[in-house]
PDB file of N, CA and C in Angstrom:
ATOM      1  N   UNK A   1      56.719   0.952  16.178  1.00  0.00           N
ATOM      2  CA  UNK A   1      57.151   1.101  14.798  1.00  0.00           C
ATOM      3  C   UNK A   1      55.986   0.698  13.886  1.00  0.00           C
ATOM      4  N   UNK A   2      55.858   1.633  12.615  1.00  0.00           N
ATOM      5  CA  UNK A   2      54.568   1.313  12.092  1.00  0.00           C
ATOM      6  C   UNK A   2      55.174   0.134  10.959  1.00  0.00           C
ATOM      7  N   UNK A   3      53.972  -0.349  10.181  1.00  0.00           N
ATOM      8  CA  UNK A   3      54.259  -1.396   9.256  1.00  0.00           C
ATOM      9  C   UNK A   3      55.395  -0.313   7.982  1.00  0.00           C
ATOM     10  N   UNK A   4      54.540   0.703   7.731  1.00  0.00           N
ATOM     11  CA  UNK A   4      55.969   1.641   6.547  1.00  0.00           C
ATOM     12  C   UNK A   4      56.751   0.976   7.075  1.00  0.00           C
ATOM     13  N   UNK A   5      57.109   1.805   8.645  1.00  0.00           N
ATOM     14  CA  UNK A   5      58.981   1.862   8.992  1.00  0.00           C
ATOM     15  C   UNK A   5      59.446   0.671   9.068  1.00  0.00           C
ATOM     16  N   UNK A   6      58.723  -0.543   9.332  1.00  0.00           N
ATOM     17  CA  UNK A   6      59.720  -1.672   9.260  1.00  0.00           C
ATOM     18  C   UNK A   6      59.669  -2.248   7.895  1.00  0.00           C
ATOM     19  N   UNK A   7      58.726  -2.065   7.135  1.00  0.00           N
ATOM     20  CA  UNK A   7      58.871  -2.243   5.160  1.00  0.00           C
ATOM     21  C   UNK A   7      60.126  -1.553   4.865  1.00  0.00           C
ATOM     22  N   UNK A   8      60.392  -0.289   5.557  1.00  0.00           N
ATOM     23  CA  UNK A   8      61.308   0.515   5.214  1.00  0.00           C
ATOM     24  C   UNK A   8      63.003   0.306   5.096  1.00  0.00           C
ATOM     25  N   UNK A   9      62.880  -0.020   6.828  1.00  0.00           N
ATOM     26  CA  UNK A   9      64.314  -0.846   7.060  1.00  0.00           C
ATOM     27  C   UNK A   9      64.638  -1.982   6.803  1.00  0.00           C
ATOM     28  N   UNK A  10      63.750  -3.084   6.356  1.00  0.00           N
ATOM     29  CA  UNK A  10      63.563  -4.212   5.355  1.00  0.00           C
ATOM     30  C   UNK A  10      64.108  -3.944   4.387  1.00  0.00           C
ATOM     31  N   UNK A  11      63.558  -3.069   3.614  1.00  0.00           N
ATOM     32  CA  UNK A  11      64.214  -2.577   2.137  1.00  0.00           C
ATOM     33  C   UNK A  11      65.545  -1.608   2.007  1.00  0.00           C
ATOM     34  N   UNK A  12      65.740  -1.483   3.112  1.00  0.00           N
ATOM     35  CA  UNK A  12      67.454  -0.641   3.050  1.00  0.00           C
ATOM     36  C   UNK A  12      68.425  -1.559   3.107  1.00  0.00           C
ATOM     37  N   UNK A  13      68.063  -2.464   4.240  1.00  0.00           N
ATOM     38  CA  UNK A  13      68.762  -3.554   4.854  1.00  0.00           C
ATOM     39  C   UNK A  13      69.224  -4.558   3.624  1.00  0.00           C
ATOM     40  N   UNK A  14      68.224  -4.740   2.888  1.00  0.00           N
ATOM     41  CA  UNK A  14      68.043  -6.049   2.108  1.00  0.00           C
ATOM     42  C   UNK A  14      69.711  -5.901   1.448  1.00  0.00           C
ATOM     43  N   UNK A  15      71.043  -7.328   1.648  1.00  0.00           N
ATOM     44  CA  UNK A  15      72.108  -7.034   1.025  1.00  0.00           C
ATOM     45  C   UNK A  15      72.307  -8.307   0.861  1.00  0.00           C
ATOM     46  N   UNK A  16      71.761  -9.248   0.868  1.00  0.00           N
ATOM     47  CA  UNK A  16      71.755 -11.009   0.542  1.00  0.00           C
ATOM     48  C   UNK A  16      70.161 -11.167  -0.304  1.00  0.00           C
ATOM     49  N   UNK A  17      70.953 -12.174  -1.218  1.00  0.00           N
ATOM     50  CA  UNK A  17      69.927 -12.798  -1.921  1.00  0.00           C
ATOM     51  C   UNK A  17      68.967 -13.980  -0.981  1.00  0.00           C
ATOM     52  N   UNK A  18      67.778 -13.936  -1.531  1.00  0.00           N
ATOM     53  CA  UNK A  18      66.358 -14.700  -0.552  1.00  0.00           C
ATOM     54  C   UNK A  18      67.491 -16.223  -0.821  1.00  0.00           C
ATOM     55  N   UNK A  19      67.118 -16.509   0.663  1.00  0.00           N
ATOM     56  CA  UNK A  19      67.910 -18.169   0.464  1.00  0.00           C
ATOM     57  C   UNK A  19      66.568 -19.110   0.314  1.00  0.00           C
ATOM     58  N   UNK A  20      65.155 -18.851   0.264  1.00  0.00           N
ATOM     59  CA  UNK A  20      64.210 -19.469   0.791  1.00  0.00           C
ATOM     60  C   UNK A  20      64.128 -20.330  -0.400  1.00  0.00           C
ATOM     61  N   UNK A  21      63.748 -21.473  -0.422  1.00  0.00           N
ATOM     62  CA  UNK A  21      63.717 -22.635  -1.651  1.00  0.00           C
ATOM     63  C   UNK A  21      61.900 -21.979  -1.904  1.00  0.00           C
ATOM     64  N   UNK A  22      61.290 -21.706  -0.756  1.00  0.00           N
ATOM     65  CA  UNK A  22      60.023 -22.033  -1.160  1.00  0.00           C
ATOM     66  C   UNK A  22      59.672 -21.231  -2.234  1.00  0.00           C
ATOM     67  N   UNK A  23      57.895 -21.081  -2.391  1.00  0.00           N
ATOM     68  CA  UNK A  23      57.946 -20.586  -4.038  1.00  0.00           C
ATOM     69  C   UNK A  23      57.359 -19.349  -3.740  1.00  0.00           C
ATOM     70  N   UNK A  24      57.084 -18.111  -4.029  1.00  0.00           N
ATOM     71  CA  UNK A  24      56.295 -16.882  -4.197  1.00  0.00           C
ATOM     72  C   UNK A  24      54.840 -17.223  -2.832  1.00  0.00           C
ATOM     73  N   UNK A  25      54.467 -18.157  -3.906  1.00  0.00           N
ATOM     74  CA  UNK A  25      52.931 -18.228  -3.444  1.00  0.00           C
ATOM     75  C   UNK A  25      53.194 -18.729  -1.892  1.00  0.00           C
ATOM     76  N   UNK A  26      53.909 -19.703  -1.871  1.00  0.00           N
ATOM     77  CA  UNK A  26      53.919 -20.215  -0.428  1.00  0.00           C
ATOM     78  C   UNK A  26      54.110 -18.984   1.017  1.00  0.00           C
ATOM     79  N   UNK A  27      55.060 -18.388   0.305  1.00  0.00           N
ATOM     80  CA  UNK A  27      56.097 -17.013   1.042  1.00  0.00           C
ATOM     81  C   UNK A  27      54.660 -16.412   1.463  1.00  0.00           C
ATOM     82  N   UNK A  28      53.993 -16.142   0.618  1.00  0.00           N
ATOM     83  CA  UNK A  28      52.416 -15.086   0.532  1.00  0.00           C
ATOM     84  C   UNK A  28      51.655 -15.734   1.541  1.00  0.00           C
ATOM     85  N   UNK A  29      51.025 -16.693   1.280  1.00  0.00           N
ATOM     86  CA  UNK A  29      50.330 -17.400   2.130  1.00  0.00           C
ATOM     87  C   UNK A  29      51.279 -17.395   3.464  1.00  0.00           C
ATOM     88  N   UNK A  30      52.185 -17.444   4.034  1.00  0.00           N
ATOM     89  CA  UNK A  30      52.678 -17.681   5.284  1.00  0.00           C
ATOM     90  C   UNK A  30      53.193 -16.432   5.849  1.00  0.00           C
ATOM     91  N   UNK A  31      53.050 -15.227   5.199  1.00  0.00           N
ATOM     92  CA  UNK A  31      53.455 -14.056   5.650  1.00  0.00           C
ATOM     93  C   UNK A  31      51.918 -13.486   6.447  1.00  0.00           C
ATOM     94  N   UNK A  32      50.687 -13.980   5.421  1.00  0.00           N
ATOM     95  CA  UNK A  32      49.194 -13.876   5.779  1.00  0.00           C
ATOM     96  C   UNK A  32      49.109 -14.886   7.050  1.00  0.00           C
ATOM     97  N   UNK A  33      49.392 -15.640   6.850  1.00  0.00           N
ATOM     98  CA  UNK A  33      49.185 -16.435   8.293  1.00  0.00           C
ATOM     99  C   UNK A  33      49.923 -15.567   9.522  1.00  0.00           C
ATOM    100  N   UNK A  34      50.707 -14.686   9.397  1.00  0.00           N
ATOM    101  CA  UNK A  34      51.463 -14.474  10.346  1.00  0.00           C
ATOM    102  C   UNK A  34      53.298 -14.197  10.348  1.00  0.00           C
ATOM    103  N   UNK A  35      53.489 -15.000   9.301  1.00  0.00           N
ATOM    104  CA  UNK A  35      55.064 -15.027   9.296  1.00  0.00           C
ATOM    105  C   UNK A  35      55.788 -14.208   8.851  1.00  0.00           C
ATOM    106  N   UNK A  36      56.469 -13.065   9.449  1.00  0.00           N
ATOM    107  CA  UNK A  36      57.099 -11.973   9.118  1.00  0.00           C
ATOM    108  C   UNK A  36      58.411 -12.135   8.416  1.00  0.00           C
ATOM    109  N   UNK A  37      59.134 -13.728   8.480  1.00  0.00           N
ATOM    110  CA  UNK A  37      60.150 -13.760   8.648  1.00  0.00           C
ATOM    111  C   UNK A  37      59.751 -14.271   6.571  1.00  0.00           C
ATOM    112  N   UNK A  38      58.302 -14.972   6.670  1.00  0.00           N
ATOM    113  CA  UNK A  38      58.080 -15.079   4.695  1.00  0.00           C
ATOM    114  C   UNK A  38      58.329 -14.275   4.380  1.00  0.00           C
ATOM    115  N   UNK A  39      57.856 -12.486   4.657  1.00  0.00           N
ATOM    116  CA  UNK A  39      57.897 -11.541   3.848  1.00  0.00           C
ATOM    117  C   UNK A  39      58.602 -10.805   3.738  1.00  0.00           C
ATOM    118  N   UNK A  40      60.103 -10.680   4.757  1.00  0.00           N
ATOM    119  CA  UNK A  40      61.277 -10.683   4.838  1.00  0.00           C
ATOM    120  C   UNK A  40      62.162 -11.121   3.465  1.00  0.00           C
ATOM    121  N   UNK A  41      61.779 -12.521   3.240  1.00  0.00           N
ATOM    122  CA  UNK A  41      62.348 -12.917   2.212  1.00  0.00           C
ATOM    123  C   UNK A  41      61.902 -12.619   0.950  1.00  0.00           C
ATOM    124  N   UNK A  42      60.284 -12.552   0.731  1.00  0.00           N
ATOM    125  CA  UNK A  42      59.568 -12.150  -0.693  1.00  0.00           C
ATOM    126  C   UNK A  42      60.762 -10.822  -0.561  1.00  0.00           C
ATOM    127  N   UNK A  43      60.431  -9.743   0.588  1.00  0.00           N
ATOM    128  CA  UNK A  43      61.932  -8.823   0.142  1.00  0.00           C
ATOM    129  C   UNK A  43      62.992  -8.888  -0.679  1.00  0.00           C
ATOM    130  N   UNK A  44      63.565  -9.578   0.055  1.00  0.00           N
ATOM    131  CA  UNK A  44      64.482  -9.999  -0.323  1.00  0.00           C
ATOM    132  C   UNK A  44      65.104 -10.504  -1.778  1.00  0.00           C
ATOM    133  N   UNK A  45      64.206 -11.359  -2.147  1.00  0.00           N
ATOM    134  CA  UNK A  45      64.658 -12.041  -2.926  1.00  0.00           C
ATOM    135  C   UNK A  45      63.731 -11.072  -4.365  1.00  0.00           C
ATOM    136  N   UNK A  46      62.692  -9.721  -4.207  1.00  0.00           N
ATOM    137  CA  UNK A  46      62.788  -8.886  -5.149  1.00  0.00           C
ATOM    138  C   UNK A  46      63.074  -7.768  -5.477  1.00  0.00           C
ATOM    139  N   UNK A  47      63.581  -7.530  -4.434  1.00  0.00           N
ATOM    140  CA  UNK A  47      63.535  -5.742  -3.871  1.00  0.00           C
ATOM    141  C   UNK A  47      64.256  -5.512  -5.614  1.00  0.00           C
ATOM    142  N   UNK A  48      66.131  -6.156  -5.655  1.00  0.00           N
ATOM    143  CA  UNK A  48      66.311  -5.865  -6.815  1.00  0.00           C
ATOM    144  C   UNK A  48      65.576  -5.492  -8.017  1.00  0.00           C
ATOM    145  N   UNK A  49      64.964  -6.229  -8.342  1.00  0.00           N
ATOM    146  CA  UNK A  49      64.108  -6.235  -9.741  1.00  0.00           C
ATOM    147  C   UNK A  49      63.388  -5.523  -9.464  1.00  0.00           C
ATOM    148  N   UNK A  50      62.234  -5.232  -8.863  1.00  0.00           N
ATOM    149  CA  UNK A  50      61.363  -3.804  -8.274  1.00  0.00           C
ATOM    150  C   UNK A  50      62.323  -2.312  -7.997  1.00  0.00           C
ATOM    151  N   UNK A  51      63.107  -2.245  -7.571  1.00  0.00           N
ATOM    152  CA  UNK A  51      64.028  -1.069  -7.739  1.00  0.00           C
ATOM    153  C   UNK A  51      64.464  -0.804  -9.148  1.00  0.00           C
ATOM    154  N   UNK A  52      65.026  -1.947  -9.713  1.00  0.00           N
ATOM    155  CA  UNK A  52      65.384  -1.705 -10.857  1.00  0.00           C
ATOM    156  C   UNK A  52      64.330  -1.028 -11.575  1.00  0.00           C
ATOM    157  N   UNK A  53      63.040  -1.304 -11.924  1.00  0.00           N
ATOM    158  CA  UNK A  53      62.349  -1.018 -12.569  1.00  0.00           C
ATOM    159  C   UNK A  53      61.694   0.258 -12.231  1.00  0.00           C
ATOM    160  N   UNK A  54      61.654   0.576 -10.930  1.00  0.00           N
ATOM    161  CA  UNK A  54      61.528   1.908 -10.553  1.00  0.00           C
ATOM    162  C   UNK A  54      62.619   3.136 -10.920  1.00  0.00           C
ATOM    163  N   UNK A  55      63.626   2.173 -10.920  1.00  0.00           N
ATOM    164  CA  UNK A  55      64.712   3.259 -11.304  1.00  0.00           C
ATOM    165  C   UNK A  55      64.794   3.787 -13.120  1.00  0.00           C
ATOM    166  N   UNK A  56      63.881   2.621 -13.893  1.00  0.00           N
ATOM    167  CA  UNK A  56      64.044   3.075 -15.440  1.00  0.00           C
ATOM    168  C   UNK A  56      62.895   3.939 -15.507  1.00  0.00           C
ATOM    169  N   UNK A  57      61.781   3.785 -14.737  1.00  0.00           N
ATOM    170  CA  UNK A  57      60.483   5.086 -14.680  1.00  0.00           C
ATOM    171  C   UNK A  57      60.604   5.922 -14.028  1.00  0.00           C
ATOM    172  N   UNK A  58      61.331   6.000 -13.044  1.00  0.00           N
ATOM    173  CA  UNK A  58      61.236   7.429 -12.393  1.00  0.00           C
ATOM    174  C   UNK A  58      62.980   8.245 -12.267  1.00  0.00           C
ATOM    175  N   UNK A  59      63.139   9.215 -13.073  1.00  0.00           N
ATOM    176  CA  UNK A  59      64.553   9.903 -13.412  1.00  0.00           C
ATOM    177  C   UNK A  59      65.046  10.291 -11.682  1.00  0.00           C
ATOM    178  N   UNK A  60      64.236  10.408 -10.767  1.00  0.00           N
ATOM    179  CA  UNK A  60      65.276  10.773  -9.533  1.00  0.00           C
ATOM    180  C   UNK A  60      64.889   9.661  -8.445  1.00  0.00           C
ATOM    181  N   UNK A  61      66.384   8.992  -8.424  1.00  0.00           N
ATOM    182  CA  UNK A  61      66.388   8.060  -7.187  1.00  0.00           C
ATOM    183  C   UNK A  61      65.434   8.242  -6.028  1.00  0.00           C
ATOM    184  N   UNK A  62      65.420   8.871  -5.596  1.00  0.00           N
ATOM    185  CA  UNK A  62      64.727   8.979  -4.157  1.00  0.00           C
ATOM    186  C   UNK A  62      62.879   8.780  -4.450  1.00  0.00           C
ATOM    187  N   UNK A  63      62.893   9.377  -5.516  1.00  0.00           N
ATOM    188  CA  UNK A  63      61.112   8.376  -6.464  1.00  0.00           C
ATOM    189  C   UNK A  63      61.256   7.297  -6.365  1.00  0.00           C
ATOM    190  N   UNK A  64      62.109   7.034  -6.828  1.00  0.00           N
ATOM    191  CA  UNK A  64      62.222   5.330  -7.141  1.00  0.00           C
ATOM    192  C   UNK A  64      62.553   4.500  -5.871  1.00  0.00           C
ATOM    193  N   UNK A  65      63.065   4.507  -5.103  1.00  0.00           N
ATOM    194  CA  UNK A  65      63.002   3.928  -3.582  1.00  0.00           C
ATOM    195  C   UNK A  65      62.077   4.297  -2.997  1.00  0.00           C
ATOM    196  N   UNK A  66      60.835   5.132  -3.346  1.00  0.00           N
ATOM    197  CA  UNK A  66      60.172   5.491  -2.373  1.00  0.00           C
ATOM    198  C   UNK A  66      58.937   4.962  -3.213  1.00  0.00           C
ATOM    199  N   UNK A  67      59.334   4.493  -4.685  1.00  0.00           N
ATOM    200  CA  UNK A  67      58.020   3.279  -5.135  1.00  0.00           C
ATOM    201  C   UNK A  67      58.223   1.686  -4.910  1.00  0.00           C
ATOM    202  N   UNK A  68      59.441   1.777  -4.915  1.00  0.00           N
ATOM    203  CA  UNK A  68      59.747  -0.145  -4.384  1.00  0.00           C
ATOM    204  C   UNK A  68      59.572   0.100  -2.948  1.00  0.00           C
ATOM    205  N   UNK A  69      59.783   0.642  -2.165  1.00  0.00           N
ATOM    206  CA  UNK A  69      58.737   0.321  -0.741  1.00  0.00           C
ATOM    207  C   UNK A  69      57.362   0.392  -0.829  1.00  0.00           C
ATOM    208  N   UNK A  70      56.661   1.416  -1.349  1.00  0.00           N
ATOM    209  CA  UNK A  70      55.033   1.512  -1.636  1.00  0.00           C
ATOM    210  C   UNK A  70      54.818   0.123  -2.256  1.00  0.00           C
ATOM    211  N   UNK A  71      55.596  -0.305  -3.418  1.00  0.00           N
ATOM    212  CA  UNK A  71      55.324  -1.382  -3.911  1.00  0.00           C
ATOM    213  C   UNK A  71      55.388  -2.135  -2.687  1.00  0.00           C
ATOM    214  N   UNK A  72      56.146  -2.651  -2.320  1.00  0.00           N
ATOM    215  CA  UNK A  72      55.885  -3.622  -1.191  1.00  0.00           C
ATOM    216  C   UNK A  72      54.705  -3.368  -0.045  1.00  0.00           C
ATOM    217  N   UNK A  73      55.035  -2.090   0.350  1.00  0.00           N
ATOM    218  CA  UNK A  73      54.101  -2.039   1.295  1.00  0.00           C
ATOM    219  C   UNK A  73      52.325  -2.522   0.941  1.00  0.00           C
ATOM    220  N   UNK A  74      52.309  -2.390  -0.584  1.00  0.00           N
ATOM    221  CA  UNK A  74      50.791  -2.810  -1.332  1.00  0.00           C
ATOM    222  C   UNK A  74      50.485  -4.474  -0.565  1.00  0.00           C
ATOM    223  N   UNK A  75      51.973  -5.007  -1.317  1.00  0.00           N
ATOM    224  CA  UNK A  75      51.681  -6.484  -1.224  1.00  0.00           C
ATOM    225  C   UNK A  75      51.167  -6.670   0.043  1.00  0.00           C
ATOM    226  N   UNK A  76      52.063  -6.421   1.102  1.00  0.00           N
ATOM    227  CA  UNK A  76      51.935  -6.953   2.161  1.00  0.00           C
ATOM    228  C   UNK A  76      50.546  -6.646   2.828  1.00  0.00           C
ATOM    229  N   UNK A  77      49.998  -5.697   2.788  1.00  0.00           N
ATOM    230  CA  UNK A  77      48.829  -4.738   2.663  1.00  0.00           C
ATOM    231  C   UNK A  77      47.624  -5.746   2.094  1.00  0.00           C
ATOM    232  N   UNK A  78      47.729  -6.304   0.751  1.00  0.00           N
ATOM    233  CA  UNK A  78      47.147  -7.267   0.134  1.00  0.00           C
ATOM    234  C   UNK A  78      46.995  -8.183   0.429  1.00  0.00           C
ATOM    235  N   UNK A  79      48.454  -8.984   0.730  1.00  0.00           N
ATOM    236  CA  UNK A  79      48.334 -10.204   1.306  1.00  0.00           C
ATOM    237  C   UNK A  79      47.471 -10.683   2.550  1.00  0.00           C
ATOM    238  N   UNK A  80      47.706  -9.392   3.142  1.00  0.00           N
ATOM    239  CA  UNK A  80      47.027  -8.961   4.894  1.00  0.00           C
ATOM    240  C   UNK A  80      45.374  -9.640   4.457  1.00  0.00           C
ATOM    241  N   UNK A  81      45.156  -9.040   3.742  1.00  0.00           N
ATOM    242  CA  UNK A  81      43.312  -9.250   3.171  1.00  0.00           C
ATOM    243  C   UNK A  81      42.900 -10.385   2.338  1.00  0.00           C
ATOM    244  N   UNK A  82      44.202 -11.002   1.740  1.00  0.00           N
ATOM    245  CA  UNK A  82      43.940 -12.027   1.282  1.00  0.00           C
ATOM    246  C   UNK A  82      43.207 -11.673  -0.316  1.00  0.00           C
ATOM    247  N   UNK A  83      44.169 -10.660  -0.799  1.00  0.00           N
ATOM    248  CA  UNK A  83      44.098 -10.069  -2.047  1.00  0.00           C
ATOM    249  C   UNK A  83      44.451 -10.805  -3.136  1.00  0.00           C
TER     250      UNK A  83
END
């Protein structure tokens, strides 16, 4: 499974709010170290607000879910390099 497809089913899946206390930055840094289960939650806990906002710029749904995954897929992409 490539990194898309599991960004992908991450972001379909996502139906609970991030329980993680920690903060953004921490999530980042520990997803770069390795921890799949940080960036799970950065998911999580924005997919909402990133959809949302995809959904007021782009008039057909299926744009707009297919920029809140790109969006994510950037971060994680970023984070990878230490962006």
């Amino acid at each position: 499974m490539t990194r898309g497809q599991t960004l992908g089913r991450i972001v379909r899946t996502v139906v609970k709010p991030a329980r993680s206390s920690a903060s953004d930055g921490d999530l980042l840094r520990w997803f770069a170290a390795g921890n799949q289960d940080a960036f799970a939650s950065l998911v999580r806990r924005h997919t909402g607000l990133v959809l949302n906002v995809c959904r007021r710029v782009l008039p057909v749904a299926q744009d707009a879910e297919d920029a809140c995954q790109a969006t994510f897929l950037i971060l994680a992409r970023k984070a990878r390099r230490g962006e």
